[in-house]
Protein backbone atom coordinates (compact mmCIF):
# COMPACT_ATOMS: atom_id res chain seq x y z
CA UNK A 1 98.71 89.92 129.78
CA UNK A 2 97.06 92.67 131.69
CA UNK A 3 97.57 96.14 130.21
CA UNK A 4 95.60 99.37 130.32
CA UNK A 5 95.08 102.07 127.75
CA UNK A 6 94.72 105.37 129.20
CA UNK A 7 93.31 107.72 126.92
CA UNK A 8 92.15 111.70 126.51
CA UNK A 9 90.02 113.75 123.94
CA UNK A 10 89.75 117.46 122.56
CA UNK A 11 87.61 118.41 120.61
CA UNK A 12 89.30 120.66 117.47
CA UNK A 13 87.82 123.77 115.93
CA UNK A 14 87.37 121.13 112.46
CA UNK A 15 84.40 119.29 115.10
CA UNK A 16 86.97 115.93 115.31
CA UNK A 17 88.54 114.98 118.48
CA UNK A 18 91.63 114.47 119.16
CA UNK A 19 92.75 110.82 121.22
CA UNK A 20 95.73 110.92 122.90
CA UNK A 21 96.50 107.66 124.38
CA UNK A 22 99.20 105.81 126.19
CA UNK A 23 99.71 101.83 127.52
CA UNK A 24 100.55 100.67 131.24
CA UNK A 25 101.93 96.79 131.48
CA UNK A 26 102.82 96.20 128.20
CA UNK A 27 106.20 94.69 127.76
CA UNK A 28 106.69 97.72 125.03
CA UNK A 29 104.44 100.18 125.94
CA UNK A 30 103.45 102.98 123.62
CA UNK A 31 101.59 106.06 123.59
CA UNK A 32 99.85 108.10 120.54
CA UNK A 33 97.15 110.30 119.05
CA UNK A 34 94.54 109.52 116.82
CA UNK A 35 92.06 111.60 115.29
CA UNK A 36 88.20 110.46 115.06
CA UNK A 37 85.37 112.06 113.53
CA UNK A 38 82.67 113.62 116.27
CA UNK A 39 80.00 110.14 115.90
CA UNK A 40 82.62 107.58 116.01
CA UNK A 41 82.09 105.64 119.57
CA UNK A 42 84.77 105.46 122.32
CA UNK A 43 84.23 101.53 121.57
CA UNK A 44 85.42 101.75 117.93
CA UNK A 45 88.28 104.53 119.60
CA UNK A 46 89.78 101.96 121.79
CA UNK A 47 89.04 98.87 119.23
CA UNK A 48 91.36 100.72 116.54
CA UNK A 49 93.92 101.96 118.96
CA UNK A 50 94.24 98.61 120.10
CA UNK A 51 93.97 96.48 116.94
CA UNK A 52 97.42 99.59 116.48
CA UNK A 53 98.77 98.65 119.48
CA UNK A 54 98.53 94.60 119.32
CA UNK A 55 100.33 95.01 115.29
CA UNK A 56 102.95 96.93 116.99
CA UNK A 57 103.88 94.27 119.53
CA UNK A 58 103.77 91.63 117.30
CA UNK A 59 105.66 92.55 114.80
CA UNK A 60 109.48 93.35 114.35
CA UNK A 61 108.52 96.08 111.64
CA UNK A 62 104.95 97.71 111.93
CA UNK A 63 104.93 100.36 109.26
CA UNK A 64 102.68 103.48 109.68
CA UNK A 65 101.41 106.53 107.44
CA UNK A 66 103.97 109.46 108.50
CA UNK A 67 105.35 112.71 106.96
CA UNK A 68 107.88 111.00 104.57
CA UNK A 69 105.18 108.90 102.54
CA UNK A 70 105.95 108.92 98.92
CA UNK A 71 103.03 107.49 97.57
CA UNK A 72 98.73 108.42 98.79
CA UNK A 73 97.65 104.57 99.93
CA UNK A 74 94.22 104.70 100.67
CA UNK A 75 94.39 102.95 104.31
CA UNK A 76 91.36 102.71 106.63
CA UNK A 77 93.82 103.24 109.54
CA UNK A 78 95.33 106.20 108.62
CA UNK A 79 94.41 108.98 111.21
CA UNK A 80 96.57 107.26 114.09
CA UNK A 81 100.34 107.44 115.18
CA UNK A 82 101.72 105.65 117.46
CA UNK A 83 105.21 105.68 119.35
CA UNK A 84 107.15 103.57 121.38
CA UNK A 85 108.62 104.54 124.61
């Protein structure tokens, strides 16, 4: 499958950036925004958004962190959203 991930940073007044990011070719494509600390590498950026991206596609029900969480779950994954289109 050939898909691209198109992706774009600010930087926030906290020193974090913020990653917005969309897909091209995907048979779902997505778009999102993550948030990444200032020494986190683009690599590690676009491994997590698409390790995101690939759980999303493969799966009938991908659950992510959102405003509605009843409960604090410590998840290594949980400064990303992500959306379909």
């Amino acid at each position: 499958m050939d898909s691209k991930l198109k992706l774009s940073s600010k930087k926030l007044k906290s020193g974090k950036f913020q990653v917005n990011f969309s897909t091209i070719g995907l048979s779902q494509e997505c778009y999102g925004y993550m948030l990444a600390e200032a020494q986190t590498s683009v690599n590690e950026v676009i491994e997590k958004i698409n390790r995101h991206v690939y759980a999303m596609q493969s799966s009938d029900r991908y659950y992510q962190r959102n405003l509605f969480s009843l409960s604090k779950k410590k998840v290594s994954s949980g400064s990303i959203m992500i959306f379909k289109r």
